[in-house]
N, C-alpha and C. Protein backbone atom coordinates (compact mmCIF):
# COMPACT_ATOMS: atom_id res chain seq x y z
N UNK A 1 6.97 -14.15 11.18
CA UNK A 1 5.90 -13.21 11.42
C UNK A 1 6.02 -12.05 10.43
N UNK A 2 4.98 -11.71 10.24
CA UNK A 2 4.88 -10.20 9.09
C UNK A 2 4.15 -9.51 9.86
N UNK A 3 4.44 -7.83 9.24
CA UNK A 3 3.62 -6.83 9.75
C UNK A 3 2.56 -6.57 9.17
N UNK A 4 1.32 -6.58 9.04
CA UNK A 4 0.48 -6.22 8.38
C UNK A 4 -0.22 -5.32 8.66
N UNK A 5 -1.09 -4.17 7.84
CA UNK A 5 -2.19 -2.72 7.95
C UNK A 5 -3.75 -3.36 7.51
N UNK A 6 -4.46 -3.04 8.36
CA UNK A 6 -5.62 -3.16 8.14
C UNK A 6 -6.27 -1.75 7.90
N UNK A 7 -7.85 -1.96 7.22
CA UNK A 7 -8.64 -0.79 7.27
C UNK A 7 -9.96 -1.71 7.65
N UNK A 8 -10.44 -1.45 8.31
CA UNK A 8 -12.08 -2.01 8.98
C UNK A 8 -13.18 -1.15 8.62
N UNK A 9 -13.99 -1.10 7.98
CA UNK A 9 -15.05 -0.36 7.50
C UNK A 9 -16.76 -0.65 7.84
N UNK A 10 -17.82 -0.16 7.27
CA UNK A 10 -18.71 -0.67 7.88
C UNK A 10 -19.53 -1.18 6.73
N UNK A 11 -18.95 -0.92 5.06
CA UNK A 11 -19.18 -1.47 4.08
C UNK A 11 -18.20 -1.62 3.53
N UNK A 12 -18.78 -2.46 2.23
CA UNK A 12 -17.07 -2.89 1.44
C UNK A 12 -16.95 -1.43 0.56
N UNK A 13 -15.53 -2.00 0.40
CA UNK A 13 -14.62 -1.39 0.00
C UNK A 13 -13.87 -1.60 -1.56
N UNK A 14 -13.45 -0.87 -2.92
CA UNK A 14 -12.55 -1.08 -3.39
C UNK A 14 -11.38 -1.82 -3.38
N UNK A 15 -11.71 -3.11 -3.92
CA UNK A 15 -9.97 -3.42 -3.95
C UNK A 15 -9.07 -3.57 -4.91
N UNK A 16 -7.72 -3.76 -4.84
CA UNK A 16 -7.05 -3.82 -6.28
C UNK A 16 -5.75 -2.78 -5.74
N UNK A 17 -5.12 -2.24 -7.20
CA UNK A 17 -4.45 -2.03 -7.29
C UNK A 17 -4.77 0.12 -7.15
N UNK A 18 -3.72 1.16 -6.58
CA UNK A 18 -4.64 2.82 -6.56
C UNK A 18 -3.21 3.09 -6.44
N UNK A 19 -3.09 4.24 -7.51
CA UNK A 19 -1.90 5.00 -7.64
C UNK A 19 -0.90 5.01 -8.53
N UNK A 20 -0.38 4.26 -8.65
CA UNK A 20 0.50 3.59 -9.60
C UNK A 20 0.29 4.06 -11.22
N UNK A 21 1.24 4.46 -11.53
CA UNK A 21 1.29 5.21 -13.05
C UNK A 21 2.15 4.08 -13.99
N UNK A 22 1.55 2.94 -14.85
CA UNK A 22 2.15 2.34 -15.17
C UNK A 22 2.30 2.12 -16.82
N UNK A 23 2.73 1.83 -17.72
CA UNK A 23 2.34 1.26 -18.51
C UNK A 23 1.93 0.24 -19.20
N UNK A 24 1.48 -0.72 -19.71
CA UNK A 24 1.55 -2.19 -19.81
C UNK A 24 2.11 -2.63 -21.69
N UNK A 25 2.98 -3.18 -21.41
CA UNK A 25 3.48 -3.52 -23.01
C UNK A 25 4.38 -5.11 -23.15
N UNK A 26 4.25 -5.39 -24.23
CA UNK A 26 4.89 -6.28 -24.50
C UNK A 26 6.64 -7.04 -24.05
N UNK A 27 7.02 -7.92 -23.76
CA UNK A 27 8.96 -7.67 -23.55
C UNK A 27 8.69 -7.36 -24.80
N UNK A 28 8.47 -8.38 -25.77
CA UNK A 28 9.40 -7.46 -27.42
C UNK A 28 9.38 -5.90 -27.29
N UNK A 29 8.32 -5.29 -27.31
CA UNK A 29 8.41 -3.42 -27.25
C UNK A 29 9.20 -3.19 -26.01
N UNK A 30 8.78 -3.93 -24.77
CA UNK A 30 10.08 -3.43 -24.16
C UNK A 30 11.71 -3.16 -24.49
N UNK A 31 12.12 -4.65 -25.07
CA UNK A 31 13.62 -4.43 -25.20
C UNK A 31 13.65 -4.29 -26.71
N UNK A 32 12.64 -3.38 -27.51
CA UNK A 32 12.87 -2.76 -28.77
C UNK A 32 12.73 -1.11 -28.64
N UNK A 33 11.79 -0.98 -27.53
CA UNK A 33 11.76 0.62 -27.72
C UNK A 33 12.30 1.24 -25.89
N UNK A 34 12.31 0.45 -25.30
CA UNK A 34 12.60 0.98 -24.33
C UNK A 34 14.05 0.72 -23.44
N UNK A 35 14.28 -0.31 -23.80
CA UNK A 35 15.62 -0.64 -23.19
C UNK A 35 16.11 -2.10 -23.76
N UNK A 36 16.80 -1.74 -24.71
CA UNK A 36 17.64 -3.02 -25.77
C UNK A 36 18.60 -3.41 -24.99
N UNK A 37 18.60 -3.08 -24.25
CA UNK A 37 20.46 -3.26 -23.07
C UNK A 37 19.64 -4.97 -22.03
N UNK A 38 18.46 -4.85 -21.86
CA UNK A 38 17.81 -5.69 -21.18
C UNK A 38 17.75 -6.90 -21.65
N UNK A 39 18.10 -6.73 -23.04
CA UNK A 39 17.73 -8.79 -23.48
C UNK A 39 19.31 -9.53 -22.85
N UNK A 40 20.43 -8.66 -22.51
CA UNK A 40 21.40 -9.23 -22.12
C UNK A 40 21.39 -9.39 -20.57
N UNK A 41 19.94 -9.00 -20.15
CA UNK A 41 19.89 -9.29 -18.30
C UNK A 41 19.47 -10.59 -18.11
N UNK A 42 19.55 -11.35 -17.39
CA UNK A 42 19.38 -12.67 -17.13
C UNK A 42 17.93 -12.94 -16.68
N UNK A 43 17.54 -11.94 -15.84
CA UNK A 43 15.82 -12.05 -15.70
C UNK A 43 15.23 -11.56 -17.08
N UNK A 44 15.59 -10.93 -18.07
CA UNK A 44 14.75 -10.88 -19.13
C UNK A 44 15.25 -12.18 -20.13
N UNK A 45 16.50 -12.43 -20.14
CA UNK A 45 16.70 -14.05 -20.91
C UNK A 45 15.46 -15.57 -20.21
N UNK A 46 15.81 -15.35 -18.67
CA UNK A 46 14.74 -16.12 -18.70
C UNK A 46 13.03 -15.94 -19.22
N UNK A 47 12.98 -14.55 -19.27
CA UNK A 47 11.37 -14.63 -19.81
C UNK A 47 11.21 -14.77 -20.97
N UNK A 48 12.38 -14.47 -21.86
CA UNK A 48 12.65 -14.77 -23.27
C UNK A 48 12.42 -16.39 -23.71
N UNK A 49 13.20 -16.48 -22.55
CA UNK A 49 13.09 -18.72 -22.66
C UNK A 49 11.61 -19.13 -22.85
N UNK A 50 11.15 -18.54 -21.85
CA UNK A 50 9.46 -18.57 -21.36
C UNK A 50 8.65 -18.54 -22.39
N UNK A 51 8.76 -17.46 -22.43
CA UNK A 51 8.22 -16.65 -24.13
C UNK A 51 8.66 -16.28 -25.10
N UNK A 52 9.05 -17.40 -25.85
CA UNK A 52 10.57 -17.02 -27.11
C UNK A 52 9.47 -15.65 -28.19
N UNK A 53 8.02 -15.78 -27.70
CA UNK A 53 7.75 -14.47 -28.88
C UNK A 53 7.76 -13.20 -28.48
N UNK A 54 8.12 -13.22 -26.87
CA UNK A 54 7.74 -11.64 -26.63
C UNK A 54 6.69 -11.11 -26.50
N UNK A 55 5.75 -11.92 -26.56
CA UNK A 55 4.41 -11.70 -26.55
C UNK A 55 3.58 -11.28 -24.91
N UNK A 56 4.53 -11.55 -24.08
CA UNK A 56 4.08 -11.67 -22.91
C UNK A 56 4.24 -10.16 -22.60
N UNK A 57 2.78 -9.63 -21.59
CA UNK A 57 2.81 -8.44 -21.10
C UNK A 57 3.27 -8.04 -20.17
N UNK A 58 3.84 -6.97 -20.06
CA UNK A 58 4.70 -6.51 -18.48
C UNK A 58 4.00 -4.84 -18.13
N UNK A 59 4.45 -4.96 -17.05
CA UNK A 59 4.16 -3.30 -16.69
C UNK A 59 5.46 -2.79 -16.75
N UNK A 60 5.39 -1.32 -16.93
CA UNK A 60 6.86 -0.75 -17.04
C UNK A 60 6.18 0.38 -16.30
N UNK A 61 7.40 0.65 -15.52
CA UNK A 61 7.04 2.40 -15.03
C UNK A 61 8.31 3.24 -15.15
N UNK A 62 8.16 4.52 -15.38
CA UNK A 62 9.16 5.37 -15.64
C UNK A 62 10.02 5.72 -14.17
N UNK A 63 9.34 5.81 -13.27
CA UNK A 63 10.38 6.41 -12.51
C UNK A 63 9.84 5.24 -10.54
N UNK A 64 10.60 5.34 -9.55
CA UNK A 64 10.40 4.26 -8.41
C UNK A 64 9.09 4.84 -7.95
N UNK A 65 8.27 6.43 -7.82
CA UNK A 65 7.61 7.10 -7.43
C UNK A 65 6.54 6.43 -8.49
N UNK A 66 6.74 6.35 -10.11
CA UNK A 66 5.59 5.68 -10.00
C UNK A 66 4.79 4.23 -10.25
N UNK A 67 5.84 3.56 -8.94
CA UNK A 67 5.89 2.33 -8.81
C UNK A 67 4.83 2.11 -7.85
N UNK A 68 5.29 3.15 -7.44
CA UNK A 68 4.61 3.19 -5.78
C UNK A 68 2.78 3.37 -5.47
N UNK A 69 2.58 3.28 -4.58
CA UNK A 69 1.05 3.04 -4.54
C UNK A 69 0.17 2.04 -3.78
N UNK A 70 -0.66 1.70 -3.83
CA UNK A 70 -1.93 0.74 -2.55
C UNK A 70 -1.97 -0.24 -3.18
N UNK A 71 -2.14 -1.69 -2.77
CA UNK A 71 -2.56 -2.91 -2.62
C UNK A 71 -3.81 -2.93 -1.51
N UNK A 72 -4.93 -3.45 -2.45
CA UNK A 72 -5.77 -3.94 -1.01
C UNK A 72 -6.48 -4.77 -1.28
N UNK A 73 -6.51 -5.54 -0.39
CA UNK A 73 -6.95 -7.19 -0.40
C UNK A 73 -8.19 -7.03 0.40
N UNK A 74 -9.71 -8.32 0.36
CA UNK A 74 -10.33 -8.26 1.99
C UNK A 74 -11.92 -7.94 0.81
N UNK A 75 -12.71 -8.53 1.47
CA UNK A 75 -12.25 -8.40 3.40
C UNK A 75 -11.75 -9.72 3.42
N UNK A 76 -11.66 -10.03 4.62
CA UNK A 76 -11.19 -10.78 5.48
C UNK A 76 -11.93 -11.87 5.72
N UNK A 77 -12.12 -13.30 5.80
CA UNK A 77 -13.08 -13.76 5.94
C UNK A 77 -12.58 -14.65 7.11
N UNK A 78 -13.26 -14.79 7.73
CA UNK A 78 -13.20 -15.71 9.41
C UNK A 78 -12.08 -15.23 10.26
N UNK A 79 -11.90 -14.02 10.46
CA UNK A 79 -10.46 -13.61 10.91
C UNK A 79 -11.04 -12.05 11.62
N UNK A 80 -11.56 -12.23 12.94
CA UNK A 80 -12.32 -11.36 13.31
C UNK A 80 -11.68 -10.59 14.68
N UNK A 81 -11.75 -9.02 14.48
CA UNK A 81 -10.64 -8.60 15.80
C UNK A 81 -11.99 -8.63 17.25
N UNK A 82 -11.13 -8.95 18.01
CA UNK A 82 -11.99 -8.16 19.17
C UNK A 82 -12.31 -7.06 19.75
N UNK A 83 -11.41 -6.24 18.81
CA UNK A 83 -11.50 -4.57 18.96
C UNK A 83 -11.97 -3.53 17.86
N UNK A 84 -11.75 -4.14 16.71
CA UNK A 84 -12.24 -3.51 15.43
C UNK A 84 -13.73 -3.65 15.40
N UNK A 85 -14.38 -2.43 15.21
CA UNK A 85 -15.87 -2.43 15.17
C UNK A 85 -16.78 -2.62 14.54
N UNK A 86 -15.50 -2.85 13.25
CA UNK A 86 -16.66 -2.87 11.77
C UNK A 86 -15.91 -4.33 11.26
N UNK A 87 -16.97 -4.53 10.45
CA UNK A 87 -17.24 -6.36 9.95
C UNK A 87 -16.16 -6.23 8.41
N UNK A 88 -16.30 -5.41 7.92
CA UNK A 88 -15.26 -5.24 6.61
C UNK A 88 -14.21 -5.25 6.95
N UNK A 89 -12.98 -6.14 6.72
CA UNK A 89 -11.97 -5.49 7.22
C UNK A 89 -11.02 -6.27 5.64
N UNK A 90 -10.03 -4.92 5.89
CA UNK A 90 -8.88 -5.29 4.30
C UNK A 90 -7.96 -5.56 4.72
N UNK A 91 -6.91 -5.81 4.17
CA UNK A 91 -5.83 -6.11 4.27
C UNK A 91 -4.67 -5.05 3.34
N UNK A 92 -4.06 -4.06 4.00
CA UNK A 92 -3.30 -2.76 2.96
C UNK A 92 -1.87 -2.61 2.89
N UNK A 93 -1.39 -3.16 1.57
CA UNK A 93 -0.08 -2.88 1.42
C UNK A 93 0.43 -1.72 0.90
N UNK A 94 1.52 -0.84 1.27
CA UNK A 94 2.01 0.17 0.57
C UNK A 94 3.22 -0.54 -0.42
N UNK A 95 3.10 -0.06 -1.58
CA UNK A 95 3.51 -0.83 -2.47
C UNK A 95 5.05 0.13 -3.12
N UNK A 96 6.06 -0.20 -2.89
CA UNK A 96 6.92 0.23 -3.25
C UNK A 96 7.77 1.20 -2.41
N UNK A 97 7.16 1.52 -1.53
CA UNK A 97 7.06 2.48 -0.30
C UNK A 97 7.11 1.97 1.23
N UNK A 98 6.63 2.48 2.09
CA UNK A 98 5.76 2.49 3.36
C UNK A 98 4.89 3.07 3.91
N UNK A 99 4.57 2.84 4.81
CA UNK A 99 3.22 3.96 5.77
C UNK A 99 4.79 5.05 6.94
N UNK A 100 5.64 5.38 6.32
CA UNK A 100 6.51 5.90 7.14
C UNK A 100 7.36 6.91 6.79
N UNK A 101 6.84 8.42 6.94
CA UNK A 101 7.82 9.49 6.66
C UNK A 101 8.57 10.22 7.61
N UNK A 102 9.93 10.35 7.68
CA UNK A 102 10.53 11.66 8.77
C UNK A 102 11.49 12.54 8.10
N UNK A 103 11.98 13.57 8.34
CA UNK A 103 13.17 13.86 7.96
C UNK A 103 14.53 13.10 7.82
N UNK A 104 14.62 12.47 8.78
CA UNK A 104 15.71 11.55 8.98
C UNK A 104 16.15 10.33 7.37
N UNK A 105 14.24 10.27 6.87
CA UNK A 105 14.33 9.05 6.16
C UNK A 105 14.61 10.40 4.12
N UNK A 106 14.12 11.35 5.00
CA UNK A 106 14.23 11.98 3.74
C UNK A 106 15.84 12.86 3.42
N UNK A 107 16.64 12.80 4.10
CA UNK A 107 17.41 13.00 3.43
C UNK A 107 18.68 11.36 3.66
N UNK A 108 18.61 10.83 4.67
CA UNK A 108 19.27 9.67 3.66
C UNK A 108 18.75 8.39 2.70
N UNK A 109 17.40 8.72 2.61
CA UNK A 109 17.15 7.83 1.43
C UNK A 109 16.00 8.97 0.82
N UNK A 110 16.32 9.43 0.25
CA UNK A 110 15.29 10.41 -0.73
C UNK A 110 14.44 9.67 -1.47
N UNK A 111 14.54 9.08 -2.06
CA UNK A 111 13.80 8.13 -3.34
C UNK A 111 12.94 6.86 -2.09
N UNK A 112 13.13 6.55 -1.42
CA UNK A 112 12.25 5.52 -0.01
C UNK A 112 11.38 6.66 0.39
N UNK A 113 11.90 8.08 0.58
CA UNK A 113 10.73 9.45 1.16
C UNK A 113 9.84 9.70 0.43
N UNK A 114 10.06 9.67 -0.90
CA UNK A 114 9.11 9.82 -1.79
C UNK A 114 8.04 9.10 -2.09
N UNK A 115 8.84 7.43 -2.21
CA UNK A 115 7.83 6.24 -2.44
C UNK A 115 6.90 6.29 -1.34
N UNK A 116 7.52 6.51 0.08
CA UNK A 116 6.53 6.06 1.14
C UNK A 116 5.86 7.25 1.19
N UNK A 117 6.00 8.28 0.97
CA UNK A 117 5.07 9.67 1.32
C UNK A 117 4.18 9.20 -0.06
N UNK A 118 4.27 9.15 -1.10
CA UNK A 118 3.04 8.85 -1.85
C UNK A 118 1.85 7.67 -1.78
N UNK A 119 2.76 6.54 -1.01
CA UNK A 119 1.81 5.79 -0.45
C UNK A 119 1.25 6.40 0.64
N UNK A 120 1.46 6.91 1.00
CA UNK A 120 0.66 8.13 2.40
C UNK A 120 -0.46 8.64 1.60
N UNK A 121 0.18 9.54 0.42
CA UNK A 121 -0.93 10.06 0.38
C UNK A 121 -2.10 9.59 -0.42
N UNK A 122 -1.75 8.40 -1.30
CA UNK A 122 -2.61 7.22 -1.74
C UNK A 122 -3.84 7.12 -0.77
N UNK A 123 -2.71 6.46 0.60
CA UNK A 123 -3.76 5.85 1.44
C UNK A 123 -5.08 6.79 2.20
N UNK A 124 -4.57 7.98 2.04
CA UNK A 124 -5.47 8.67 2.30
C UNK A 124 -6.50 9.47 1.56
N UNK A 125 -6.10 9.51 0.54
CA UNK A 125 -6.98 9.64 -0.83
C UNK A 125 -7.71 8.88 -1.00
N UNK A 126 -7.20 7.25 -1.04
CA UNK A 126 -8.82 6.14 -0.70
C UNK A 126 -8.85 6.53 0.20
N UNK A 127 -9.22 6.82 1.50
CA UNK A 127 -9.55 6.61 2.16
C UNK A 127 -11.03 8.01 1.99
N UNK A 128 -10.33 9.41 1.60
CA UNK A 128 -11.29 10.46 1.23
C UNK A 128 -12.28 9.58 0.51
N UNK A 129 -11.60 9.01 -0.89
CA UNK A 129 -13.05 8.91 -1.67
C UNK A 129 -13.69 7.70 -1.16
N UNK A 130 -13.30 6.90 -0.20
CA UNK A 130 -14.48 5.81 0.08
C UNK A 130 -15.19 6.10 1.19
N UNK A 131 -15.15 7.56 1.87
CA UNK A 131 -16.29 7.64 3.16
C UNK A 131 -17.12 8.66 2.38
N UNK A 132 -18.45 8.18 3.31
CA UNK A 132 -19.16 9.37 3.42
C UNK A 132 -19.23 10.65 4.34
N UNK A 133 -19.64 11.39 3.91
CA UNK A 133 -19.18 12.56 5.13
C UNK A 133 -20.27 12.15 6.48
N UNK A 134 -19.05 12.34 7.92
CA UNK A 134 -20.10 11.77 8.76
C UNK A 134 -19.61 10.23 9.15
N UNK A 135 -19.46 10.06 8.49
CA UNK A 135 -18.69 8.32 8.13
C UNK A 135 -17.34 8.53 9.09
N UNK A 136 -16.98 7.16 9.50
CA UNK A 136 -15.61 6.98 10.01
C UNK A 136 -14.83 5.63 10.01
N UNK A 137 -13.59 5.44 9.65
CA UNK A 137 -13.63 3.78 9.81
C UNK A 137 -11.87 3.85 11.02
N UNK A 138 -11.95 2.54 10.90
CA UNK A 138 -10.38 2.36 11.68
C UNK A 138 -9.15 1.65 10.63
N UNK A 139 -8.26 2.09 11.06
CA UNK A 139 -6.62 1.72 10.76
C UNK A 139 -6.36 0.83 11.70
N UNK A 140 -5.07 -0.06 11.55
CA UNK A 140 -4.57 -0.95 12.63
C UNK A 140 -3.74 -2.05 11.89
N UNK A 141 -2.48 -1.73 12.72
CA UNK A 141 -1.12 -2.28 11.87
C UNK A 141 -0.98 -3.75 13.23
N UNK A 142 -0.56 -4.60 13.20
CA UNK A 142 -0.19 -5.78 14.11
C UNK A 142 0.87 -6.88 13.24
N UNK A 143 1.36 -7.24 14.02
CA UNK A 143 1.91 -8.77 13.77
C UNK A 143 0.78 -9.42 13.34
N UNK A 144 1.26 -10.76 12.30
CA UNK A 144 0.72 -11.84 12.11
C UNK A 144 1.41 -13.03 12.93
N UNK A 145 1.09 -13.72 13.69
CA UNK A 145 1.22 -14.83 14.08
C UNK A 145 0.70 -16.17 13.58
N UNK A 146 1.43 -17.02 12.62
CA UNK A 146 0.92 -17.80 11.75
C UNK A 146 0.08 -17.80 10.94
N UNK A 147 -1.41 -18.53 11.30
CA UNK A 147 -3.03 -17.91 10.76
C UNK A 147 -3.55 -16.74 11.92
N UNK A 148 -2.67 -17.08 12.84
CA UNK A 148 -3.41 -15.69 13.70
C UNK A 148 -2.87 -14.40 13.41
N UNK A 149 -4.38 -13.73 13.31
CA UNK A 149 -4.19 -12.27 13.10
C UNK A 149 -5.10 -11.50 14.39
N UNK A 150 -4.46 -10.28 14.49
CA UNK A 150 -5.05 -9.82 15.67
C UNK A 150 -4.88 -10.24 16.82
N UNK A 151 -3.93 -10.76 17.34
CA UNK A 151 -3.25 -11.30 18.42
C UNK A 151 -3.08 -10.39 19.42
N UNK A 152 -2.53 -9.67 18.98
CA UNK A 152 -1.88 -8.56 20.02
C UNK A 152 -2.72 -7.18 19.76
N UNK A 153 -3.38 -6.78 21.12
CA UNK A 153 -4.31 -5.62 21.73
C UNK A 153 -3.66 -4.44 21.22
N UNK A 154 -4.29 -3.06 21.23
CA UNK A 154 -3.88 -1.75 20.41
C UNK A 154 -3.16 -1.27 21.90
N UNK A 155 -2.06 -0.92 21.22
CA UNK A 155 -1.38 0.00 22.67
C UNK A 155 -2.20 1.40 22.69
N UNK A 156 -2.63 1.39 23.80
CA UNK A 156 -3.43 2.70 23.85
C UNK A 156 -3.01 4.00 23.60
N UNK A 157 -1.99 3.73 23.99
CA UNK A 157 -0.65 5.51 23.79
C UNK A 157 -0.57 5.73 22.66
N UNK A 158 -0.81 4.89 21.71
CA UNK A 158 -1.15 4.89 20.32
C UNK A 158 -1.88 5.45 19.25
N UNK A 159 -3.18 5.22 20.36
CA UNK A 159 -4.44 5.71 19.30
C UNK A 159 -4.54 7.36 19.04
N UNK A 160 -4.83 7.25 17.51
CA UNK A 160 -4.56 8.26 17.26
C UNK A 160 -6.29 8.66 16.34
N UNK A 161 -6.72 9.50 16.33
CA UNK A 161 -8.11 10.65 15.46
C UNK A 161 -7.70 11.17 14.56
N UNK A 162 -7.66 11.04 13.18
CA UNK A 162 -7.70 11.65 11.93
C UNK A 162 -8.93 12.28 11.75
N UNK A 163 -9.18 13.67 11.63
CA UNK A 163 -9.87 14.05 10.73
C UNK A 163 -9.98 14.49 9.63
N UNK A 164 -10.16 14.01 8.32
CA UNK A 164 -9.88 14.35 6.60
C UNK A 164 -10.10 15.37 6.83
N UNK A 165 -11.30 16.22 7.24
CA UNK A 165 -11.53 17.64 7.13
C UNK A 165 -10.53 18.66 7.16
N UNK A 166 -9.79 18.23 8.33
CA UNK A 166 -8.88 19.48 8.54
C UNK A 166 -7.04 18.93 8.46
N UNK A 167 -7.24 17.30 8.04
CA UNK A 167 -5.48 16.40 8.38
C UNK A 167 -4.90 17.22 7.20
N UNK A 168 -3.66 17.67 7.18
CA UNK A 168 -2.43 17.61 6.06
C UNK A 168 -1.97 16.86 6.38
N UNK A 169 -1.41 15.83 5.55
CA UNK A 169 -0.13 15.09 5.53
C UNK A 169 1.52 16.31 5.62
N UNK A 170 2.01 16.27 6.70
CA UNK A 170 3.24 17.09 6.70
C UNK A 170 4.52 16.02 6.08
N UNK A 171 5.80 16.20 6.61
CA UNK A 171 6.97 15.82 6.43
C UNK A 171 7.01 14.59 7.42
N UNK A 172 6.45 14.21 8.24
CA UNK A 172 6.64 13.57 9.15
C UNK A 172 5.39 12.62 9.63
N UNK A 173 5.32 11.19 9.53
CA UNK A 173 3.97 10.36 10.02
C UNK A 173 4.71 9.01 9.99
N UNK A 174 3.84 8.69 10.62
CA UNK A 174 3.99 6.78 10.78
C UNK A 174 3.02 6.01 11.32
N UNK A 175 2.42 4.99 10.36
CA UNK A 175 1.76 4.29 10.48
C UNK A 175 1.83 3.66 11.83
N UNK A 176 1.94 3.12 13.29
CA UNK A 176 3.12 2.16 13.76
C UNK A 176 2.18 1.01 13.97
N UNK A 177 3.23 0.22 14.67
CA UNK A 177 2.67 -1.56 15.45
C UNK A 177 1.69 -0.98 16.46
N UNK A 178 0.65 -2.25 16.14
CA UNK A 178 -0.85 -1.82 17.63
C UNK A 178 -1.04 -0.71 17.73
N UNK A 179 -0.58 0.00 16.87
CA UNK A 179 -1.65 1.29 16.57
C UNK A 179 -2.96 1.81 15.88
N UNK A 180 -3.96 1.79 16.42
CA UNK A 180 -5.56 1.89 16.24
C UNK A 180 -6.01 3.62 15.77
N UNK A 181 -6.34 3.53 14.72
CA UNK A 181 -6.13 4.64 13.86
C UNK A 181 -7.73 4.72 13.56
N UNK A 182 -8.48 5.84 14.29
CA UNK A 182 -9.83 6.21 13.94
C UNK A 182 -10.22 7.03 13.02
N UNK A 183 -10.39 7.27 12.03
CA UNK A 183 -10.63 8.29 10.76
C UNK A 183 -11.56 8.58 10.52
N UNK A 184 -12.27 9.92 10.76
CA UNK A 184 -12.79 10.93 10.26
C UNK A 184 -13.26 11.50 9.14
N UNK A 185 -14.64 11.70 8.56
CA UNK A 185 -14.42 12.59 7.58
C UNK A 185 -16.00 13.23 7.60
């Protein structure tokens, strides 16, 4: 079983790749201008095998923060909740990160606080620029059960009202399980 984040909307949506500061270059320019120490790593020998010219493109990023960032897939096709209200629905990965900040996570893993707080604030940045004001859509994290999705009902103690207007993202949030996330803007 996997955990998966949804966003349900009442039109489509952007998908792809949001956030992420990357570059895209060659292995040869990689292990000529950026790190010559790499043709002796075994995952770059095999791509070398692959591609004895180097020709093949990679992304490089400078630092894990800007690795980090949104995946979103969807909609969804034949895979319909009984509680979600809107017919769009995505599929949202935090990419390098999580949907999960506390203190606890920020000082023993600093560099995981960072990744996942920027996927935070990714996710809510799409989320600003794809409503209209007036507009609202839902969140909602669940198990997958095989092809079944949406199996398991929103724990009510859960649900939580975002409003963009007035939300900061603080030090502290979490996406969680069967939690039904109504958003505002």
């Amino acid at each position: 079983m996997t955990l998966f984040y949804y966003i349900a909307a009442s039109h489509e949506l952007p998908t792809g790749s949001f956030g992420q500061k990357k570059t895209v270059m060659t292995i040869h320019d990689y292990i000529k201008n950026v790190n010559p120490a790499a043709k002796d790593q075994r995952f770059m020998q095999t791509l070398l095998e692959k591609y004895p010219k180097g020709d093949k493109l990679m992304d490089v990023y400078d630092t894990e923060e800007d690795a980090a960032g949104l995946y979103i897939t969807g909609p969804l096709n034949g895979q319909f909740s009984p509680f979600l209200r809107y017919p769009f629905v995505y599929q949202v990965n935090a990419e390098g990160g999580s949907f999960k900040i506390n203190d606890e996570i920020k000082y023993s893993h600093p560099i995981l606080y960072q990744t996942s707080k920027k996927c935070l604030v990714e996710l809510f940045n799409y989320l600003h620029s794809n409503m209209e004001i007036g507009e609202d859509l839902e969140l909602y994290c669940c198990w997958a059960h095989g092809q079944r999705r949406f199996s398991d009902a929103p724990n009510k103690e859960l649900d939580l009202l975002i409003d963009l207007a007035t939300f900061q993202l603080g030090n502290e949030f979490e996406w969680k399980e069967r939690q039904y996330i109504c958003v505002k803007k």
